[in-house]
PDB file of N, CA and C in Angstrom:
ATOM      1  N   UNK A   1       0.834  -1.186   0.000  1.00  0.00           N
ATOM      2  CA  UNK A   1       0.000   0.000   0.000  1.00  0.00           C
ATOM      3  C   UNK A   1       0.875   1.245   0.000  1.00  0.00           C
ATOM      4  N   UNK A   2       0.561   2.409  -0.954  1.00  0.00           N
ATOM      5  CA  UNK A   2       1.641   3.411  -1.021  1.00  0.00           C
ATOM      6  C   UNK A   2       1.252   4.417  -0.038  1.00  0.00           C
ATOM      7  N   UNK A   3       1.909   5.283   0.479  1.00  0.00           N
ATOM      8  CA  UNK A   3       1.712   6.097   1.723  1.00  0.00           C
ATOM      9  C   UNK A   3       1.276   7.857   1.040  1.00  0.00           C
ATOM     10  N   UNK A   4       0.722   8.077   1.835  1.00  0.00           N
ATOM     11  CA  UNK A   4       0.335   9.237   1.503  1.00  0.00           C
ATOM     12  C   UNK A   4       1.344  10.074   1.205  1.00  0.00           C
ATOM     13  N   UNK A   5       1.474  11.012   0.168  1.00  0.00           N
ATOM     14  CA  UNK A   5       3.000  11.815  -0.213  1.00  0.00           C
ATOM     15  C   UNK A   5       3.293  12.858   0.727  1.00  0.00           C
ATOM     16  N   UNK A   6       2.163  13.757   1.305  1.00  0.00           N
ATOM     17  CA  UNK A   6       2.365  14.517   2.307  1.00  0.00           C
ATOM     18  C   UNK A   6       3.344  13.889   3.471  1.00  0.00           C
ATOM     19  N   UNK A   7       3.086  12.736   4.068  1.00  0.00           N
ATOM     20  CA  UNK A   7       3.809  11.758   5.025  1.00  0.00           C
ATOM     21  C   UNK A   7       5.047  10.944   4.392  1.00  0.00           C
ATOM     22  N   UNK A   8       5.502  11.645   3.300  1.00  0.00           N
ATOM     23  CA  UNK A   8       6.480  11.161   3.291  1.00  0.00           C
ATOM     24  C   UNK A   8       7.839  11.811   3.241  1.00  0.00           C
ATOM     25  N   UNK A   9       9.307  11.120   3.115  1.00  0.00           N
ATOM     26  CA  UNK A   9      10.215  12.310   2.591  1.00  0.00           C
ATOM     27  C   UNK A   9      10.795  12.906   1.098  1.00  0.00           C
ATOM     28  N   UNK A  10      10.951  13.572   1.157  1.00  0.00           N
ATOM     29  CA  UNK A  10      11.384  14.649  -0.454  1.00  0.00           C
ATOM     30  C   UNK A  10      12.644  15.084   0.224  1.00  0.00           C
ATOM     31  N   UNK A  11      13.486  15.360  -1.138  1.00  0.00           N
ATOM     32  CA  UNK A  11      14.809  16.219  -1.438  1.00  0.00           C
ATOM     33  C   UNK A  11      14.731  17.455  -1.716  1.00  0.00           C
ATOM     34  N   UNK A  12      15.024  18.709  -1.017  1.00  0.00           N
ATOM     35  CA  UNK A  12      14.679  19.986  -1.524  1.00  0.00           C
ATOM     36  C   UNK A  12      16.122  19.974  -2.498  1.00  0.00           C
ATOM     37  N   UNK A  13      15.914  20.312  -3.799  1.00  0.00           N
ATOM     38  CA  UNK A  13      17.250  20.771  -4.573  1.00  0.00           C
ATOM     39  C   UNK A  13      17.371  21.940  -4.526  1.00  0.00           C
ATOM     40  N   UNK A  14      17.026  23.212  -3.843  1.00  0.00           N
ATOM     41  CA  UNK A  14      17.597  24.182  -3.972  1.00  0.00           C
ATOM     42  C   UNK A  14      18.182  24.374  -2.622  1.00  0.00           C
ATOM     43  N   UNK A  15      17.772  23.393  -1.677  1.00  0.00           N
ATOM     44  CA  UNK A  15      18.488  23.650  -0.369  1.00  0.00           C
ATOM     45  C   UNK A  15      19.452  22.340   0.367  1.00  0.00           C
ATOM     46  N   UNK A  16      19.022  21.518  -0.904  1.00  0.00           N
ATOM     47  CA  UNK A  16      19.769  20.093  -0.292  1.00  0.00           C
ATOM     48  C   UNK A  16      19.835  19.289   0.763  1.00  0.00           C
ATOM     49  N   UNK A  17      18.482  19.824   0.899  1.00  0.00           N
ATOM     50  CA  UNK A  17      18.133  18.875   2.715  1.00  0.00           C
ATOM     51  C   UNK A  17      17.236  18.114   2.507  1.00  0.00           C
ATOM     52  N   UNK A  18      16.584  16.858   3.416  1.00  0.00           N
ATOM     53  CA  UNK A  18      15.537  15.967   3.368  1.00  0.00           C
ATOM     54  C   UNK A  18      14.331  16.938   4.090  1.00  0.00           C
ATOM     55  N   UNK A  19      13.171  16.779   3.469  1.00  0.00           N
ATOM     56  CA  UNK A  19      12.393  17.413   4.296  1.00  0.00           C
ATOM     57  C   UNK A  19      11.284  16.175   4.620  1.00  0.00           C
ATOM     58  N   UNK A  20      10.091  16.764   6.071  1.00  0.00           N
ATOM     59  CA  UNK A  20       8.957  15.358   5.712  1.00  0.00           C
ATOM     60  C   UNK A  20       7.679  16.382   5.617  1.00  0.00           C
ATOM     61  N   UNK A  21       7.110  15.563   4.248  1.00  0.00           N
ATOM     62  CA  UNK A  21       5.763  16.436   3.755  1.00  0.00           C
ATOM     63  C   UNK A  21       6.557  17.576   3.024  1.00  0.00           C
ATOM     64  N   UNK A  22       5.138  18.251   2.982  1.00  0.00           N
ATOM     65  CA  UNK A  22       5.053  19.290   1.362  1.00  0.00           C
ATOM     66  C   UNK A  22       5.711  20.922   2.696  1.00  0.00           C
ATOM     67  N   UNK A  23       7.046  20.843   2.706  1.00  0.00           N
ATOM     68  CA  UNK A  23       7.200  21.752   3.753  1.00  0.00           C
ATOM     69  C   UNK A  23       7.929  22.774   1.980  1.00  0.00           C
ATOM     70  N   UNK A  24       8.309  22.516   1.363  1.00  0.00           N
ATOM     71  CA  UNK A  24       8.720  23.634   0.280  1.00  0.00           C
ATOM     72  C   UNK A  24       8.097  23.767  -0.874  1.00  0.00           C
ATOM     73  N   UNK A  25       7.788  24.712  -1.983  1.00  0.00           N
ATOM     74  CA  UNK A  25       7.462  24.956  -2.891  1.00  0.00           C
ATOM     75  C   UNK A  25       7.742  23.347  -4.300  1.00  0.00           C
ATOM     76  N   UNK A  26       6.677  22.399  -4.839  1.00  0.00           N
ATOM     77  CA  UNK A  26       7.170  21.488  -5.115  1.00  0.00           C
ATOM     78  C   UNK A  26       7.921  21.562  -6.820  1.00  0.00           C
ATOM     79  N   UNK A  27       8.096  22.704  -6.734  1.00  0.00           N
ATOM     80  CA  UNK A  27       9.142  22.891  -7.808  1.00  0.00           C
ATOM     81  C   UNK A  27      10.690  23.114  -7.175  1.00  0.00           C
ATOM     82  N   UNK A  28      10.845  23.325  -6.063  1.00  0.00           N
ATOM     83  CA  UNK A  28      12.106  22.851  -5.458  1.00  0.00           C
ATOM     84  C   UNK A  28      12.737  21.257  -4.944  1.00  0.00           C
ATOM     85  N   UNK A  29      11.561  20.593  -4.967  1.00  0.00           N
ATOM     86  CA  UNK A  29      11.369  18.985  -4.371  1.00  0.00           C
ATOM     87  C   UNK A  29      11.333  17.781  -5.222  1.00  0.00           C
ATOM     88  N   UNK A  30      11.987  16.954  -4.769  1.00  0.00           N
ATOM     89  CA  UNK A  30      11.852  15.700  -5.554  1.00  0.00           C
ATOM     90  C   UNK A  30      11.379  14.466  -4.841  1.00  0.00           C
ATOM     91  N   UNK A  31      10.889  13.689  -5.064  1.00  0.00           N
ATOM     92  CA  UNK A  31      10.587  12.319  -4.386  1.00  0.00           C
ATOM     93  C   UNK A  31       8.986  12.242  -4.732  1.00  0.00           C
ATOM     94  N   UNK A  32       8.032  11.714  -4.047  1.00  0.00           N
ATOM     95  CA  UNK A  32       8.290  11.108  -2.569  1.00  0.00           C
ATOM     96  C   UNK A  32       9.658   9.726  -2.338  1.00  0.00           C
ATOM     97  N   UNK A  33      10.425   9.758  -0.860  1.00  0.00           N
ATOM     98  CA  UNK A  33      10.735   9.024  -0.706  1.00  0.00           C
ATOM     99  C   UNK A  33      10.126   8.039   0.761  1.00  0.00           C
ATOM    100  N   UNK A  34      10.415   6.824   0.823  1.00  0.00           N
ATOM    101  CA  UNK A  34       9.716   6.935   2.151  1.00  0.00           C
ATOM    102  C   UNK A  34      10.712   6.426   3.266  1.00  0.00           C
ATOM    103  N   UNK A  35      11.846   6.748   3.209  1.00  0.00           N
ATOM    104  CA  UNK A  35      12.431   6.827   4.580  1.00  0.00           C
ATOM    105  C   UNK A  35      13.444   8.492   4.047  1.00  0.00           C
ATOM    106  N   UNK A  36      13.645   8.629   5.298  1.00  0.00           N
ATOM    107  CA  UNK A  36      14.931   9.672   5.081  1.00  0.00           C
ATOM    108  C   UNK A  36      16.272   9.366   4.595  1.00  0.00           C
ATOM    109  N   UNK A  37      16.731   8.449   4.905  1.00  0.00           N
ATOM    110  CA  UNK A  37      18.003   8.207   4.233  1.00  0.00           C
ATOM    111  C   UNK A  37      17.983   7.951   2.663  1.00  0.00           C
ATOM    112  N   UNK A  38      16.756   6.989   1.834  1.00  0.00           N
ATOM    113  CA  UNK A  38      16.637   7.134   0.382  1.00  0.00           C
ATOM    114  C   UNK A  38      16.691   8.680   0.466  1.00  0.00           C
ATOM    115  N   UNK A  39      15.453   9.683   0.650  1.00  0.00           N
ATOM    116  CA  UNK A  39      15.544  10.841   0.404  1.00  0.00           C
ATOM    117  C   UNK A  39      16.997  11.455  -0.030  1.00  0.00           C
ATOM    118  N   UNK A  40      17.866  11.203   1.145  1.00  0.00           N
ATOM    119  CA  UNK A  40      19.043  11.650   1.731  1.00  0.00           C
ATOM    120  C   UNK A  40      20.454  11.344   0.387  1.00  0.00           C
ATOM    121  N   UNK A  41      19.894  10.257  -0.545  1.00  0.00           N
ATOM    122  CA  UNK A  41      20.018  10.070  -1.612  1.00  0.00           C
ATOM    123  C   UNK A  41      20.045   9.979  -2.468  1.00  0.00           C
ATOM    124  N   UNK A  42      18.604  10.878  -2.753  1.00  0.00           N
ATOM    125  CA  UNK A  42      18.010  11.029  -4.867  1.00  0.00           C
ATOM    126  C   UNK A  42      18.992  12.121  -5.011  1.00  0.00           C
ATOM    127  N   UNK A  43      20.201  12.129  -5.197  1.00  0.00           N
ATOM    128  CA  UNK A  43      20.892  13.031  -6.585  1.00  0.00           C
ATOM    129  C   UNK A  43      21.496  11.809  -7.093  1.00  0.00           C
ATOM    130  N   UNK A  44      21.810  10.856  -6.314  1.00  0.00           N
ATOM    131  CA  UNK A  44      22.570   9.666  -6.603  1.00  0.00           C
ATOM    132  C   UNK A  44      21.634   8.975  -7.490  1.00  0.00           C
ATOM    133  N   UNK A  45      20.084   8.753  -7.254  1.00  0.00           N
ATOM    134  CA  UNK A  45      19.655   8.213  -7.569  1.00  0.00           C
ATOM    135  C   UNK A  45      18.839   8.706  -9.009  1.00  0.00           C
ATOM    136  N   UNK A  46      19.307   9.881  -9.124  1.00  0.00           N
ATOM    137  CA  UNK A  46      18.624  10.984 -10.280  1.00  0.00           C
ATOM    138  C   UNK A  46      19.165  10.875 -11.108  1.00  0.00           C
ATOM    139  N   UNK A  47      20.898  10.369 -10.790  1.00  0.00           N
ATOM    140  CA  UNK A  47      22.180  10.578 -12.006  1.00  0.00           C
ATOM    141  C   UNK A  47      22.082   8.681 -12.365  1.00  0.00           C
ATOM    142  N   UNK A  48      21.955   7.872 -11.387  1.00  0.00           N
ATOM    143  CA  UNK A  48      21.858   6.483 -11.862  1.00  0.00           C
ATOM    144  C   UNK A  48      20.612   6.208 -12.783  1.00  0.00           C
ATOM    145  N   UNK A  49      19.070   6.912 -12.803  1.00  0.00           N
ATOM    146  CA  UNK A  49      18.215   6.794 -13.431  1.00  0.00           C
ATOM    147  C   UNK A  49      18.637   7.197 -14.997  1.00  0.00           C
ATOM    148  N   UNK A  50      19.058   8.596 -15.103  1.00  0.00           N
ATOM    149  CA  UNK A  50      19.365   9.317 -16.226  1.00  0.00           C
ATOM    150  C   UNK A  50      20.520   8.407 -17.083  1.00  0.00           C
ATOM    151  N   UNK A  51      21.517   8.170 -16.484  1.00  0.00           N
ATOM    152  CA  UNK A  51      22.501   6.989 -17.153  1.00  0.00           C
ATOM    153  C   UNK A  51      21.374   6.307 -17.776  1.00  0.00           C
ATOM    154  N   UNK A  52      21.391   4.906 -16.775  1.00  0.00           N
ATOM    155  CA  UNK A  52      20.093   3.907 -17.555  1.00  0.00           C
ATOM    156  C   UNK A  52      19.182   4.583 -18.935  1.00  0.00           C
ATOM    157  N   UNK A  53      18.980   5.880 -18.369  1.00  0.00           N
ATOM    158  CA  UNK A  53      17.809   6.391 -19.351  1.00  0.00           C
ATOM    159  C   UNK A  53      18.463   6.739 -20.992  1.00  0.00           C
ATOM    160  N   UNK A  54      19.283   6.946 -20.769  1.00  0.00           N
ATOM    161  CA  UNK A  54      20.517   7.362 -21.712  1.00  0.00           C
ATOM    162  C   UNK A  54      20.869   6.245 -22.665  1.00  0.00           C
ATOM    163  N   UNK A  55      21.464   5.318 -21.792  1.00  0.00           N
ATOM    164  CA  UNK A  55      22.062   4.411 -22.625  1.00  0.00           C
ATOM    165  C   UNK A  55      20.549   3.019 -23.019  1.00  0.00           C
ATOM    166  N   UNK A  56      19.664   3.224 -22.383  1.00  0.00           N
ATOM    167  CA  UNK A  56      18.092   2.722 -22.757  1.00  0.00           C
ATOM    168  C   UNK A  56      17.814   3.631 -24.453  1.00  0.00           C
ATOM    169  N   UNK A  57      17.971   4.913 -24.934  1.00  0.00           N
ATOM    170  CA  UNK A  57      17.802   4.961 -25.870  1.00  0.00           C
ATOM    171  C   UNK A  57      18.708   5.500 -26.685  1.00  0.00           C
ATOM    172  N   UNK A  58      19.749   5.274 -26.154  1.00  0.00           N
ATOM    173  CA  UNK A  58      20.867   4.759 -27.572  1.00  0.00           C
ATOM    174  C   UNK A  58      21.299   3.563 -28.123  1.00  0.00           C
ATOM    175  N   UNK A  59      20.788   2.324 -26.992  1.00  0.00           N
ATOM    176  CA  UNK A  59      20.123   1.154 -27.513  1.00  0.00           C
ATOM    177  C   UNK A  59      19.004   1.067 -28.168  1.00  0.00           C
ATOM    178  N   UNK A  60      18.278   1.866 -28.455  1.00  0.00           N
ATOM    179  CA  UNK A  60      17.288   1.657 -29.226  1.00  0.00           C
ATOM    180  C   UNK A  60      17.456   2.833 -30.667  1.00  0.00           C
ATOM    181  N   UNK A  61      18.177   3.412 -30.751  1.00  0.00           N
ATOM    182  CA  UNK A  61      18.602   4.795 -31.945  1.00  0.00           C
ATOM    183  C   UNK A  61      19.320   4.076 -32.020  1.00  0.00           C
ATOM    184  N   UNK A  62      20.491   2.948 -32.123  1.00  0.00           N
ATOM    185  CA  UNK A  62      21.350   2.225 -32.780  1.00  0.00           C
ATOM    186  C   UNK A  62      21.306   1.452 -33.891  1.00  0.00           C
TER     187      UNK A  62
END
């Protein structure tokens, strides 16, 4: 069952902190995550998606 997004945690990117719930403007925010430490981790996990995403369609434009 997925958790409500308000109750969960987000990455502010303009301030680089974990926050819990809709505490910033959600054009500064990324996630939901649902513990703090993932949170504490989507740039890592923003740059590992985008790779994959990358080389997903230059396998397919090849």
């Amino acid at each position: 069952m997925s958790q409500e997004p308000s109750k969960q945690y987000w990455y502010n990117m303009k301030t680089g902190e974990v926050e819990f719930g809709f505490e910033s403007p959600s054009a500064n925010r990324v996630g939901p995550f649902p513990t703090e430490e993932e949170a504490g981790h989507a740039l890592e996990r923003l740059r590992e998606n985008s790779a994959r995403w990358a080389a997903e369609d230059a396998a397919e434009n090849s």
